[in-house]
N, C-alpha and C. Protein backbone atom coordinates (compact mmCIF):
# COMPACT_ATOMS: atom_id res chain seq x y z
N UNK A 1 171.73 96.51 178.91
CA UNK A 1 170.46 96.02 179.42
C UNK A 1 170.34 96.40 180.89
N UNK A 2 169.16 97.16 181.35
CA UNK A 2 169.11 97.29 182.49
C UNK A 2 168.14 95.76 183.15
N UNK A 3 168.13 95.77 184.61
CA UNK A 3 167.21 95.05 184.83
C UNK A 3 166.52 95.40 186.38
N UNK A 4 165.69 94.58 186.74
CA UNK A 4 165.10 94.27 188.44
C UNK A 4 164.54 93.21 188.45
N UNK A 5 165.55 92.06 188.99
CA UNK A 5 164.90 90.65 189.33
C UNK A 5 164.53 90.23 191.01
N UNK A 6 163.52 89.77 190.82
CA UNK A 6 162.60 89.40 192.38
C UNK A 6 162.67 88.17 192.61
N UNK A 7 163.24 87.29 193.56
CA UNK A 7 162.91 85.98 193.61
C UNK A 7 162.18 85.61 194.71
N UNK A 8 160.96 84.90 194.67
CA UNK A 8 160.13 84.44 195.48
C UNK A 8 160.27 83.14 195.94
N UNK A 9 159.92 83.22 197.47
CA UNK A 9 159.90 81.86 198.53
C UNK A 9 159.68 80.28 197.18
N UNK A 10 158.39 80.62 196.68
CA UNK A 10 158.40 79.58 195.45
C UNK A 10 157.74 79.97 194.56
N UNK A 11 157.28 78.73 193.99
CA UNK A 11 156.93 79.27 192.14
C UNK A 11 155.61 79.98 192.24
N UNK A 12 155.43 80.69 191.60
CA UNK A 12 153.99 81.71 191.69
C UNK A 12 153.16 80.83 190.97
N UNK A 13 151.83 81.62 191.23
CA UNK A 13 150.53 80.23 190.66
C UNK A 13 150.51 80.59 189.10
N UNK A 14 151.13 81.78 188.63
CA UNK A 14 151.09 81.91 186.93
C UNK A 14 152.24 81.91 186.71
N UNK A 15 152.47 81.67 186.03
CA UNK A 15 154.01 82.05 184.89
C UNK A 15 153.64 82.99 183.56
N UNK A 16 154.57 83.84 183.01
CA UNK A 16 154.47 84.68 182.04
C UNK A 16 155.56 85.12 181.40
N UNK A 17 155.23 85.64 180.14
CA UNK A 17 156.32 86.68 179.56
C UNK A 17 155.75 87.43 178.41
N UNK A 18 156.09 88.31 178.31
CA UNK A 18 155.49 90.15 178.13
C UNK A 18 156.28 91.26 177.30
N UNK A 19 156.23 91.48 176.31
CA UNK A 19 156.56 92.65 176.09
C UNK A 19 155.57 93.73 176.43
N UNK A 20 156.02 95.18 177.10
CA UNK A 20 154.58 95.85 178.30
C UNK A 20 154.93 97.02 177.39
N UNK A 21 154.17 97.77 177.06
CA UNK A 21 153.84 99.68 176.91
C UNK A 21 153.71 100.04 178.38
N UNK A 22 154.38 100.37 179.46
CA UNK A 22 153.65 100.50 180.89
C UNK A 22 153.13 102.19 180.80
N UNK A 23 151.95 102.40 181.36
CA UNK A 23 151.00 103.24 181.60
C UNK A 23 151.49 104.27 182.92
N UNK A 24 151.44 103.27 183.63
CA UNK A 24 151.11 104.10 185.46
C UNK A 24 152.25 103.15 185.67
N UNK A 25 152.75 103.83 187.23
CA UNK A 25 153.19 103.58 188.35
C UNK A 25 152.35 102.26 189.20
N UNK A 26 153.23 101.92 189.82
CA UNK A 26 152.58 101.16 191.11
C UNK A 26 151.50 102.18 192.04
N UNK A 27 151.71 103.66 192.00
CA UNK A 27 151.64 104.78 192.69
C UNK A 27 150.32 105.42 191.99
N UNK A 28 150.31 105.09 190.72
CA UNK A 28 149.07 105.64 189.41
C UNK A 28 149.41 106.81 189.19
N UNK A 29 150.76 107.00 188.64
CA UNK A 29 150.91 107.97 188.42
C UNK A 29 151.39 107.43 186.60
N UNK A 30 151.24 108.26 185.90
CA UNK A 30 151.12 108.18 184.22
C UNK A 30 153.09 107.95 184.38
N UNK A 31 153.71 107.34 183.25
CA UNK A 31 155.18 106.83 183.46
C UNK A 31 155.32 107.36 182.03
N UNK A 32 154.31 107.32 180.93
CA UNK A 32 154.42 107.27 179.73
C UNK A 32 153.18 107.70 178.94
N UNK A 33 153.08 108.70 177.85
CA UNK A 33 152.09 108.49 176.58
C UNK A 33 152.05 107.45 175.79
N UNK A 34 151.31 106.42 175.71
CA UNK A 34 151.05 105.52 174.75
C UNK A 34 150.39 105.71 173.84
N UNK A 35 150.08 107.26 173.63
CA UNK A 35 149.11 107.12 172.18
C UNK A 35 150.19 107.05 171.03
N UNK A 36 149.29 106.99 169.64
CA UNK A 36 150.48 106.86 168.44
C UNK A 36 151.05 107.60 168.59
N UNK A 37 150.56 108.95 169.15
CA UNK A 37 151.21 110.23 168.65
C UNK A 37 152.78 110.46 169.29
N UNK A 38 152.77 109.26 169.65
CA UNK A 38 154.35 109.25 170.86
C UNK A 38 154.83 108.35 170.20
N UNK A 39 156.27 108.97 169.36
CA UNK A 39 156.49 108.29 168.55
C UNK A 39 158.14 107.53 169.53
N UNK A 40 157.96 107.95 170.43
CA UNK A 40 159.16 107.49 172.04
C UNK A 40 158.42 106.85 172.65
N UNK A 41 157.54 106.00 172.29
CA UNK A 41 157.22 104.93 173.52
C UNK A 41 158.00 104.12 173.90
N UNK A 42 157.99 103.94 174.79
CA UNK A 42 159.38 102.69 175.84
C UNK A 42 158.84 101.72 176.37
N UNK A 43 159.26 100.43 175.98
CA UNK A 43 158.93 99.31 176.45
C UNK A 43 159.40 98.73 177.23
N UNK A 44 159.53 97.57 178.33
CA UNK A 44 159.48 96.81 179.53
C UNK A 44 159.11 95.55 178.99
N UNK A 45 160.18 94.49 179.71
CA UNK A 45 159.72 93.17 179.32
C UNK A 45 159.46 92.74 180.68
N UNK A 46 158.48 91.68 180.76
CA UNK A 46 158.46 90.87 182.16
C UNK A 46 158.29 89.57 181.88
N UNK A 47 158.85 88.85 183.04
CA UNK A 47 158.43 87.65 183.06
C UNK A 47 158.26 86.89 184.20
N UNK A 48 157.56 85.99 184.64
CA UNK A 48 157.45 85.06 185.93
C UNK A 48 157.73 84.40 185.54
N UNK A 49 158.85 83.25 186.23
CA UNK A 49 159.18 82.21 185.89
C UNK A 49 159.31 80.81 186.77
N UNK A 50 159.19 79.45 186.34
CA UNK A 50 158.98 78.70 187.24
C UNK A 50 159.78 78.27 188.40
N UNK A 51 160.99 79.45 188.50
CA UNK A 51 161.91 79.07 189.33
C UNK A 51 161.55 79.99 190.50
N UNK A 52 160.62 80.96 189.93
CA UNK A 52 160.38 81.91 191.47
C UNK A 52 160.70 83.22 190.75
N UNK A 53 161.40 83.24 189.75
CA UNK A 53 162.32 84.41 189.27
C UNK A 53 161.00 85.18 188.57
N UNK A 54 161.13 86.63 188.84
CA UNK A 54 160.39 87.87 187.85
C UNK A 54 161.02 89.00 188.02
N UNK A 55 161.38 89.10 186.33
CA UNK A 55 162.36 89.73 185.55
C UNK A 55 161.13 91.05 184.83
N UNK A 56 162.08 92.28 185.34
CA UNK A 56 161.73 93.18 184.39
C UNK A 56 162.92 93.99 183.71
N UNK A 57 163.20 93.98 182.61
CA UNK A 57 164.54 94.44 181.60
C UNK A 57 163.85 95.18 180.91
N UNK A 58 164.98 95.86 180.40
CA UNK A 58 164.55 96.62 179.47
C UNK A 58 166.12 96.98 178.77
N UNK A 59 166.32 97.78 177.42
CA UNK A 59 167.01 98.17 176.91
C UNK A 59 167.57 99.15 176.72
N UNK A 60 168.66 100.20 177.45
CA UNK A 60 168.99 101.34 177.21
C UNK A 60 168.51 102.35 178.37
N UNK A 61 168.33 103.39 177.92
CA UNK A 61 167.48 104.54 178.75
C UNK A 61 166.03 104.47 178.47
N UNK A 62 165.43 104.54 179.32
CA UNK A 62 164.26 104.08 179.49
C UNK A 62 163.63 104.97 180.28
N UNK A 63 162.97 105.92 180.71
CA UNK A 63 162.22 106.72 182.13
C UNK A 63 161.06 106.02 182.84
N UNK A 64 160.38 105.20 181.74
CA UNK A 64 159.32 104.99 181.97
C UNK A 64 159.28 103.74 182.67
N UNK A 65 160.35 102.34 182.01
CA UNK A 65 160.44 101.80 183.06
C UNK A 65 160.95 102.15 184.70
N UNK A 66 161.83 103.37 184.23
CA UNK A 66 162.84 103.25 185.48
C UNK A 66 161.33 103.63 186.33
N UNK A 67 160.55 104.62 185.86
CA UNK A 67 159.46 105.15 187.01
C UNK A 67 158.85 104.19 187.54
N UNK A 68 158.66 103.03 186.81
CA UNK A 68 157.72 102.09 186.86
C UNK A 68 158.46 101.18 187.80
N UNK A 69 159.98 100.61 187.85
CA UNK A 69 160.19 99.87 189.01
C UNK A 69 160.93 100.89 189.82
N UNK A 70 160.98 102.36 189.86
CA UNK A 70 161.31 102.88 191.02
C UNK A 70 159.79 102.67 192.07
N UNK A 71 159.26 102.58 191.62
CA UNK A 71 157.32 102.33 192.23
C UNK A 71 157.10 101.50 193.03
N UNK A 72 157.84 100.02 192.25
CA UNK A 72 157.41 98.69 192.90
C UNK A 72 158.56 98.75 193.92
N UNK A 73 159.99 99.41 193.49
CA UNK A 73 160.67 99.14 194.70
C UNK A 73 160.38 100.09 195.76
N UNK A 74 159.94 100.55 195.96
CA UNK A 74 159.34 101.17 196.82
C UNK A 74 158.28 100.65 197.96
N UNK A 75 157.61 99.72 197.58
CA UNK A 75 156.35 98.96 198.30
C UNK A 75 156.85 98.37 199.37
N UNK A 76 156.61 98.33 200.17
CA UNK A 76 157.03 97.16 201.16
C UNK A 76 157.19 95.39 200.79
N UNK A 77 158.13 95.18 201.22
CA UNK A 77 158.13 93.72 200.06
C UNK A 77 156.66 92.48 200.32
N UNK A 78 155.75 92.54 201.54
CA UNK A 78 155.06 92.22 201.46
C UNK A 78 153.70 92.44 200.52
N UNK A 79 153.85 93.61 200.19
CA UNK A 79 153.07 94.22 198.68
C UNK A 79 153.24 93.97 197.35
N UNK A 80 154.33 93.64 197.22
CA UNK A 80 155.37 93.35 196.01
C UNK A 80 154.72 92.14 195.14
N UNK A 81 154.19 90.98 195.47
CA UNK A 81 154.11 89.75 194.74
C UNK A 81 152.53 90.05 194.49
N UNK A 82 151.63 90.97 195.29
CA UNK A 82 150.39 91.37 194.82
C UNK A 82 150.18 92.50 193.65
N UNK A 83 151.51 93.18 194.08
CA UNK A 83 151.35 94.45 193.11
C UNK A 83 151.91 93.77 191.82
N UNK A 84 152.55 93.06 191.79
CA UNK A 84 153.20 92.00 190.17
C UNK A 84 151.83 90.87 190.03
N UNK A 85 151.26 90.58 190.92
CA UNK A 85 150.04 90.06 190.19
C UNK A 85 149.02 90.48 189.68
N UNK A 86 148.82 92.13 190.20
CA UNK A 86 147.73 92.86 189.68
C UNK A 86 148.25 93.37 188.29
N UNK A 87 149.95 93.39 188.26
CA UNK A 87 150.20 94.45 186.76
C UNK A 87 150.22 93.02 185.38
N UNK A 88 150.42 91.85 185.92
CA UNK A 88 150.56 90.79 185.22
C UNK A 88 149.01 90.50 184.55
N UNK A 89 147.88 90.39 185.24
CA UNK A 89 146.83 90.23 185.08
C UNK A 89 145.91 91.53 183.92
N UNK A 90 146.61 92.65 184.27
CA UNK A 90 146.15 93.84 183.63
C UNK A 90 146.81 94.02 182.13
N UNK A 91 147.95 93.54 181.88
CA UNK A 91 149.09 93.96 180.50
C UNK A 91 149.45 92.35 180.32
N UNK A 92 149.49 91.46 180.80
CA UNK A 92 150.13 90.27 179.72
C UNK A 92 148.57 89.38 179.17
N UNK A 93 149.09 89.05 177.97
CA UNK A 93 147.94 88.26 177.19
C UNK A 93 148.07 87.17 177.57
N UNK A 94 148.95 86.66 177.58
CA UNK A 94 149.21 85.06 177.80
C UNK A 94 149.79 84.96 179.21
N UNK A 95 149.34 84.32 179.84
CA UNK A 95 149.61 83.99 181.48
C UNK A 95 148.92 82.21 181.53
N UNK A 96 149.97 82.02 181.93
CA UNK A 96 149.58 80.00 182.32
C UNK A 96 149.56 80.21 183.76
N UNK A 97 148.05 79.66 184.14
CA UNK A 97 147.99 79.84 185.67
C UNK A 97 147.67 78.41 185.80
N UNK A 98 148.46 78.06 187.26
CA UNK A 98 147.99 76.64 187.62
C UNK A 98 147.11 76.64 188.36
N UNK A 99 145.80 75.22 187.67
CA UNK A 99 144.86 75.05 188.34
C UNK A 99 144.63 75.36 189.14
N UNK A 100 145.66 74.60 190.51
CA UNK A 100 145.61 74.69 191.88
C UNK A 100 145.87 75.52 192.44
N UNK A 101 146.23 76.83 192.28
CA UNK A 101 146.08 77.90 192.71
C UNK A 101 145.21 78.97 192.24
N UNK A 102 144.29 78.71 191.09
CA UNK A 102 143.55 79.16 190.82
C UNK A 102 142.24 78.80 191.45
N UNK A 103 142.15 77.78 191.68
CA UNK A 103 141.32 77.17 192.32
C UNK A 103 140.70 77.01 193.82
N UNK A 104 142.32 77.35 194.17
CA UNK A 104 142.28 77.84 195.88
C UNK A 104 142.36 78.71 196.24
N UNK A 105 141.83 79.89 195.24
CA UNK A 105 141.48 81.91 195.01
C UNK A 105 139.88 81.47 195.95
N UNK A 106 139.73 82.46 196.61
CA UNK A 106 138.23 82.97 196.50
C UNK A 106 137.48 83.05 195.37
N UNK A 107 135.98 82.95 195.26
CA UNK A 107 135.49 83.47 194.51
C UNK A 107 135.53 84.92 193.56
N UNK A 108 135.53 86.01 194.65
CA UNK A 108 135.54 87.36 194.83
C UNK A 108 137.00 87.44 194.24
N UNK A 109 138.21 87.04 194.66
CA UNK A 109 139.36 87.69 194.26
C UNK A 109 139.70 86.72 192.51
N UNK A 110 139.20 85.67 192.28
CA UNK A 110 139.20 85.18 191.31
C UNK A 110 138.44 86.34 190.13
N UNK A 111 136.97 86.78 190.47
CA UNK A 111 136.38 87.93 189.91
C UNK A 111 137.30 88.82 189.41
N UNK A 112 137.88 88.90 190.72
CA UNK A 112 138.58 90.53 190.39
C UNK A 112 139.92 90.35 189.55
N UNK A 113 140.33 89.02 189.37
CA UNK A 113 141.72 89.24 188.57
C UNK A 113 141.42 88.73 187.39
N UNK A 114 139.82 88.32 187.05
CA UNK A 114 139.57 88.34 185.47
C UNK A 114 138.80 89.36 185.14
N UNK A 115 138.64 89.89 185.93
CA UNK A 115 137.62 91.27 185.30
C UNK A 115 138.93 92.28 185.09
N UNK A 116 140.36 92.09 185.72
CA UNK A 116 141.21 93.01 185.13
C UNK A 116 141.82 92.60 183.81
N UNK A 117 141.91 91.24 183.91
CA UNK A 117 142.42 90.59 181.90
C UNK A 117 141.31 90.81 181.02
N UNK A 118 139.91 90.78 181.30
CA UNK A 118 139.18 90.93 180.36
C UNK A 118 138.69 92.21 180.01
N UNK A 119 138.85 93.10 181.01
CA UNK A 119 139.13 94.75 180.78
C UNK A 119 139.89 95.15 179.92
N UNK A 120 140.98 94.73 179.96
CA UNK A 120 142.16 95.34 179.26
C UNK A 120 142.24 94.36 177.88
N UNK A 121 142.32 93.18 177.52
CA UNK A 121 142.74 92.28 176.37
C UNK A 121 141.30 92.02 176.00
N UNK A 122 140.33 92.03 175.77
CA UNK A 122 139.38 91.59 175.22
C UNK A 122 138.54 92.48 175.28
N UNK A 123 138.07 93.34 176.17
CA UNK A 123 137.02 94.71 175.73
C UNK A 123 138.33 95.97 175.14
N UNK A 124 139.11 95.56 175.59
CA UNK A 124 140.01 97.40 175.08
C UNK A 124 139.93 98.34 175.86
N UNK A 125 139.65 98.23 176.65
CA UNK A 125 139.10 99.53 177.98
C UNK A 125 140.43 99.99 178.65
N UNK A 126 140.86 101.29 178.32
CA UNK A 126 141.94 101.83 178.89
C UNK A 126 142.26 101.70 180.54
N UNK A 127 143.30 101.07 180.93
CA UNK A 127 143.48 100.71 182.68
C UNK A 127 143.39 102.19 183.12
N UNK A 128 142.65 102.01 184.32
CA UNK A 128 142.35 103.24 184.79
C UNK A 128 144.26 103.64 185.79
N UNK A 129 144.37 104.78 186.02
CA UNK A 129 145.62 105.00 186.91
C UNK A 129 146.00 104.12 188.26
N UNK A 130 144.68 103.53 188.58
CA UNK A 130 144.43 102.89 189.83
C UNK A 130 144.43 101.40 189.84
N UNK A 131 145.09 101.07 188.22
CA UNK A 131 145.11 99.73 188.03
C UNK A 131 146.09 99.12 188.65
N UNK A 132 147.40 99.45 189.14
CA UNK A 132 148.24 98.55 189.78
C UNK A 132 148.15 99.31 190.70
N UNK A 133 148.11 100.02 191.80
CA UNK A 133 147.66 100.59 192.97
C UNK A 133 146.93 99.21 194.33
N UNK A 134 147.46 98.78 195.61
CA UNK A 134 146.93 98.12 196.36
C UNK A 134 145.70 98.44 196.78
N UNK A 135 144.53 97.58 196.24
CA UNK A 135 143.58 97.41 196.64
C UNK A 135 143.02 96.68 197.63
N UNK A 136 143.53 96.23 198.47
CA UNK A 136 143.80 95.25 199.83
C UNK A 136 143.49 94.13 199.35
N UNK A 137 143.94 93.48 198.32
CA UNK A 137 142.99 91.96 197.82
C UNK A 137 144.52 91.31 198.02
N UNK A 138 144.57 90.24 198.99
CA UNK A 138 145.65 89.18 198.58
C UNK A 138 145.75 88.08 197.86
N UNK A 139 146.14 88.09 196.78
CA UNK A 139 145.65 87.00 195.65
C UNK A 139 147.08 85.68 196.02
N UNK A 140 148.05 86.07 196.87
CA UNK A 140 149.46 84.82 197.07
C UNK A 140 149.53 84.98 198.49
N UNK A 141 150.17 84.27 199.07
CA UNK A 141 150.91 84.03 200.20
C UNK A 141 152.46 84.46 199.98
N UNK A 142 153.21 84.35 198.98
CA UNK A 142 154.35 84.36 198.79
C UNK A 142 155.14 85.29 198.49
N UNK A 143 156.07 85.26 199.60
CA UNK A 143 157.18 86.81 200.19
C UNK A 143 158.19 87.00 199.47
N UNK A 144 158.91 87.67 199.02
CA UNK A 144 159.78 88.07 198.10
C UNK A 144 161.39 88.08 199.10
N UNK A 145 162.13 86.98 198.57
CA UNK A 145 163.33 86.22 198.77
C UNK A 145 164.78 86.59 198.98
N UNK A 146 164.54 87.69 197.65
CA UNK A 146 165.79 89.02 197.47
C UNK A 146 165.14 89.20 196.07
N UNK A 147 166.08 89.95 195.88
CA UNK A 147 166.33 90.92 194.74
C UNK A 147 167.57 91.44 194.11
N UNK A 148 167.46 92.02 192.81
CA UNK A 148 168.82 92.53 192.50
C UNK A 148 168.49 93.19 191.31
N UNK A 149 169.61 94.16 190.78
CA UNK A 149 169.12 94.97 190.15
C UNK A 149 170.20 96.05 189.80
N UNK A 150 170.59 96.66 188.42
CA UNK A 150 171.95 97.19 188.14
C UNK A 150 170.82 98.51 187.90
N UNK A 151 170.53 99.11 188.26
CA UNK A 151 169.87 100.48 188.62
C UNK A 151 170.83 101.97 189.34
């Protein structure tokens, strides 16, 4: 099992867990073919968890994850808990967000992180390359703690 775990100052305003097809890079760059016709698609698990902890594993050789968190590790760690909220919002179905931080979003950035779940899980609309890419929107306050990772 490979992995890359992030632990944050505190608990993030969603919690999740995911089995992912990942698409793009943090960078938008393509990591993987997901059509049928790829009969090697590689999967990525994630999860946020209420301890602060977000886990991405995976099983074996993998390229597509590795591209995918060679990407995020790359960001400056102040980018890091936005760029995992934009890829969380875009690829997991089920996300438990608490009220109170949903609530204490802007209007505008609230928009923008359901117009990326309802893009992707409910119309079907392929994420464009530019879907996890920083768009200057800060949706947390919260800085990333350490890390670790058998990479």
């Amino acid at each position: 099992m490979r992995y890359y775990v992030l632990k944050a100052n505190d608990t993030p305003g969603f919690l999740c867990g995911e089995t992912i097809l990942p698409m793009f890079d943090f960078h938008g760059n393509e990591v993987q073919d997901i059509s049928l016709a790829n009969l090697n698609r590689k999967y990525i698990h994630f999860h946020v968890m209420g301890n602060g902890l977000i886990v991405f594993s995976w099983l074996g050789e993998n390229t597509a994850a590795t591209h995918l968190i060679n990407s995020l590790k790359a960001l400056p760690d102040e980018q890091k808990i936005n760029a995992i909220t934009r890829f969380a919002f875009v690829f997991v179905k089920n996300l438990y967000i608490a009220p109170n931080w949903w609530d204490s979003l802007a209007l505008d950035v609230r928009q923008d992180l359901a117009t990326r779940q309802v893009d992707m899980m409910f119309l079907g609309k392929t994420p464009l390359n530019t879907c996890l890419m920083d768009n200057g929107v800060d949706y947390t306050s919260l800085q990333i703690a350490s890390s670790m990772t058998n990479l």
